[in-house]
C-alpha atoms as a PDB file:
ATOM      1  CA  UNK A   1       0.000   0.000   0.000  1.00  0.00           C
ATOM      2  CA  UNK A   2       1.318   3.612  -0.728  1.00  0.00           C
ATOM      3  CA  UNK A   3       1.831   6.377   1.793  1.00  0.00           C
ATOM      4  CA  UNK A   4      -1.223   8.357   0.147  1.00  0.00           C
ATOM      5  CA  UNK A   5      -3.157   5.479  -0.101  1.00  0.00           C
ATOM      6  CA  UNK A   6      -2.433   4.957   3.612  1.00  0.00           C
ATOM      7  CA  UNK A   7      -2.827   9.022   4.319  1.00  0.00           C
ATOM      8  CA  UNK A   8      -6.268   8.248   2.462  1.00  0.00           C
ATOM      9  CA  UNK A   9      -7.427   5.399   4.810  1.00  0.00           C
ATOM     10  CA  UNK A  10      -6.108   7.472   8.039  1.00  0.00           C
ATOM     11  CA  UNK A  11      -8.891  10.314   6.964  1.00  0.00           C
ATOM     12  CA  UNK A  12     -11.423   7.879   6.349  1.00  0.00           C
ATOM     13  CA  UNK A  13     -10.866   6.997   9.538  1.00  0.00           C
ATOM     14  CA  UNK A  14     -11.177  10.523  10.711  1.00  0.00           C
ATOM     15  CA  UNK A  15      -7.763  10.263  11.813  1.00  0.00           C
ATOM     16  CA  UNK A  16      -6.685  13.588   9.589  1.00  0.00           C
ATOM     17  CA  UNK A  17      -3.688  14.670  11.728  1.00  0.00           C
ATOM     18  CA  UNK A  18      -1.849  11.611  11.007  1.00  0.00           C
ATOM     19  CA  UNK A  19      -2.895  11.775   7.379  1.00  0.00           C
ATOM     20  CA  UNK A  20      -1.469  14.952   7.216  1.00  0.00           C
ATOM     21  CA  UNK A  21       1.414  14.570   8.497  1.00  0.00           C
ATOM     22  CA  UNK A  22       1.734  10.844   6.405  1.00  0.00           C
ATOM     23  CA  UNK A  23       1.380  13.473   3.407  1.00  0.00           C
ATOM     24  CA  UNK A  24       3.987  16.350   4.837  1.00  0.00           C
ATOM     25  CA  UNK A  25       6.683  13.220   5.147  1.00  0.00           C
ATOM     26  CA  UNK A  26       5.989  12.129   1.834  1.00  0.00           C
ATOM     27  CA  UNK A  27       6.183  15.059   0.318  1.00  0.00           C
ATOM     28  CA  UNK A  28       9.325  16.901   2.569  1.00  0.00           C
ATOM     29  CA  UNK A  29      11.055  13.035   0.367  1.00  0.00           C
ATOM     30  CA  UNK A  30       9.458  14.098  -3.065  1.00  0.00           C
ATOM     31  CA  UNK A  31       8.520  17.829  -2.876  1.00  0.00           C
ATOM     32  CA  UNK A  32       6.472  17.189  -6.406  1.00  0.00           C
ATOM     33  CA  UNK A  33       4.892  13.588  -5.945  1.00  0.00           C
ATOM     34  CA  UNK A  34       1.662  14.928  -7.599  1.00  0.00           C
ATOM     35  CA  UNK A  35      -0.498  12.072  -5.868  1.00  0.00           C
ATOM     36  CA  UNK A  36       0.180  13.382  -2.550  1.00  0.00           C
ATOM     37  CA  UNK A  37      -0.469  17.087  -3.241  1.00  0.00           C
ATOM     38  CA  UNK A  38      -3.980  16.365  -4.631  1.00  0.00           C
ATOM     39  CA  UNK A  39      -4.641  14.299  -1.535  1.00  0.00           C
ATOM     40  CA  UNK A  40      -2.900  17.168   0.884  1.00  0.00           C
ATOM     41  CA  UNK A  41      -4.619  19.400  -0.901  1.00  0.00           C
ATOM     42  CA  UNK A  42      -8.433  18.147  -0.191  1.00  0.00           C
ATOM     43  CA  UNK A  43      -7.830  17.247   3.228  1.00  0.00           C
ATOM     44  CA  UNK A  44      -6.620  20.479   4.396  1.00  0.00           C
ATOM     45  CA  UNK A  45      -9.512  21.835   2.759  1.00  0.00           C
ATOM     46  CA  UNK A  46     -11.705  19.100   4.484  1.00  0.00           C
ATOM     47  CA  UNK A  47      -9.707  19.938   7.764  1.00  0.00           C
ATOM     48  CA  UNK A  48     -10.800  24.098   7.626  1.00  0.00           C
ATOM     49  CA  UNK A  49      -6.869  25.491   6.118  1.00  0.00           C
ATOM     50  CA  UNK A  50      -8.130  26.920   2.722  1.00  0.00           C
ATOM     51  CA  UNK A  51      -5.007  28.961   2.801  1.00  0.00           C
ATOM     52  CA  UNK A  52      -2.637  25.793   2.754  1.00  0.00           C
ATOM     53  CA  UNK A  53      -5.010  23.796   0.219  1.00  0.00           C
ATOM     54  CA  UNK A  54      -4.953  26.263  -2.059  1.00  0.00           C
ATOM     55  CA  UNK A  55      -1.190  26.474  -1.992  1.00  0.00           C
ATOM     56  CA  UNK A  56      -0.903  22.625  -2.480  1.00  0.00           C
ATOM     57  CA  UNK A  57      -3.360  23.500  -5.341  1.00  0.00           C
ATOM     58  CA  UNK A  58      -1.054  26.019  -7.039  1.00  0.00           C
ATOM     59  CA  UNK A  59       1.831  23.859  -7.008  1.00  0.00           C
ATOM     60  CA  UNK A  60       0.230  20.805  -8.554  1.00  0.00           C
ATOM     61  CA  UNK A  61      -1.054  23.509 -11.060  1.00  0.00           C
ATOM     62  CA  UNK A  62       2.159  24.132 -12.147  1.00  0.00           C
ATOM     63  CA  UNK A  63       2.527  20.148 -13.164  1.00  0.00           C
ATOM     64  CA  UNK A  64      -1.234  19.788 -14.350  1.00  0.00           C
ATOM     65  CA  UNK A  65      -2.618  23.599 -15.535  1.00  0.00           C
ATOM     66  CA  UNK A  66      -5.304  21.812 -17.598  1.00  0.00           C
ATOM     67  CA  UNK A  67      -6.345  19.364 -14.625  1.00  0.00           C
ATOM     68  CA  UNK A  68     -10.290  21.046 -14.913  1.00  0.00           C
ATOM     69  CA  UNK A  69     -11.085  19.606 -11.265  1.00  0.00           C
ATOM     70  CA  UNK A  70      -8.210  21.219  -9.553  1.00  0.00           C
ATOM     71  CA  UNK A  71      -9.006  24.739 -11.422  1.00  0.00           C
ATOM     72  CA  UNK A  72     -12.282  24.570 -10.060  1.00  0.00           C
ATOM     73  CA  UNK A  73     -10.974  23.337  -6.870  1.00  0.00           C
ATOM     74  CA  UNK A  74      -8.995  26.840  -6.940  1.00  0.00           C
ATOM     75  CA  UNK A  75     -11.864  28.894  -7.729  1.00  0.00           C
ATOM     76  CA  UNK A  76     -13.474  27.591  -4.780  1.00  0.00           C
ATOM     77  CA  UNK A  77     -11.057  28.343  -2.389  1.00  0.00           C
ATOM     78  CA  UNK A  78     -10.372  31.415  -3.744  1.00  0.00           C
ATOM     79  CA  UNK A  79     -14.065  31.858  -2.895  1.00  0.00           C
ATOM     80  CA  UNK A  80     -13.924  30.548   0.294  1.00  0.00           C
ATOM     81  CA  UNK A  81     -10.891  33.039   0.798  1.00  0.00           C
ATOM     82  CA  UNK A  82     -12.687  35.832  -0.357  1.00  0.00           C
ATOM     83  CA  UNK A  83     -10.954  36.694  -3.350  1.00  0.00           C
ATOM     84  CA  UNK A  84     -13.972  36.179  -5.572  1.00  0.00           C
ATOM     85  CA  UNK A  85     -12.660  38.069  -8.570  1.00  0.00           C
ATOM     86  CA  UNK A  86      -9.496  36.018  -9.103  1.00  0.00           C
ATOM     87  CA  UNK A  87     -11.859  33.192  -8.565  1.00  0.00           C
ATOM     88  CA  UNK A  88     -14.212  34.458 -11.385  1.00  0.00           C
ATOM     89  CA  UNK A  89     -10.726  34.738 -14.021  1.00  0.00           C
ATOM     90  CA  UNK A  90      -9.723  30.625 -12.724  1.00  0.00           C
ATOM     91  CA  UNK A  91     -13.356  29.757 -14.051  1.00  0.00           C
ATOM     92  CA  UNK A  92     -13.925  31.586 -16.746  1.00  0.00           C
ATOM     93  CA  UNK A  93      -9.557  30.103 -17.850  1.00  0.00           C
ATOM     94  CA  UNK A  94     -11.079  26.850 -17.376  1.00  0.00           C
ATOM     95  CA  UNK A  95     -14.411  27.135 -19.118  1.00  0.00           C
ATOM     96  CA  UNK A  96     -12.169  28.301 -22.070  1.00  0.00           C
END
């Protein structure tokens, strides 16, 4: 099993500390293991830290610009950060 299938299980199990920090250890190893970003990225919004999610988001951007969930997944923390205009330019980059 891989650590971010393991970090995975741990927030199933509503245990997201430990997946978190499963996720920081992974990455601090492999700064840009794209996996564990996306699944750092949705916990921490799960777990109430727009702020960090939507950094996670940005740098797995920077691998994946066309990945169409995790643009609208930065629109919606952008909204949740309230920054709604820069959220309204992600959509409307996506929609084109």
């Amino acid at each position: 099993i891989s650590q971010v299938a393991r970090a995975n299980a741990l927030a199933r199990s509503l245990r997201m500390d430990e997946a978190l920090a499963l996720l920081d250890a992974v990455l601090e190893k492999g700064p840009d293991e794209l996996s564990a970003l996306k699944t750092r990225a949705r916990l921490r919004r799960l777990h109430g830290d727009p702020g960090a999610a939507l950094r996670d988001v940005e740098r797995y951007l920077t691998h994946r610009a066309q990945d169409v969930a995790f643009l609208d997944l930065k629109a919606d923390l952008l909204d949740i950060l309230q920054r709604p205009h820069e959220a309204r330019r992600v959509r409307d980059a996506a929609a084109a």
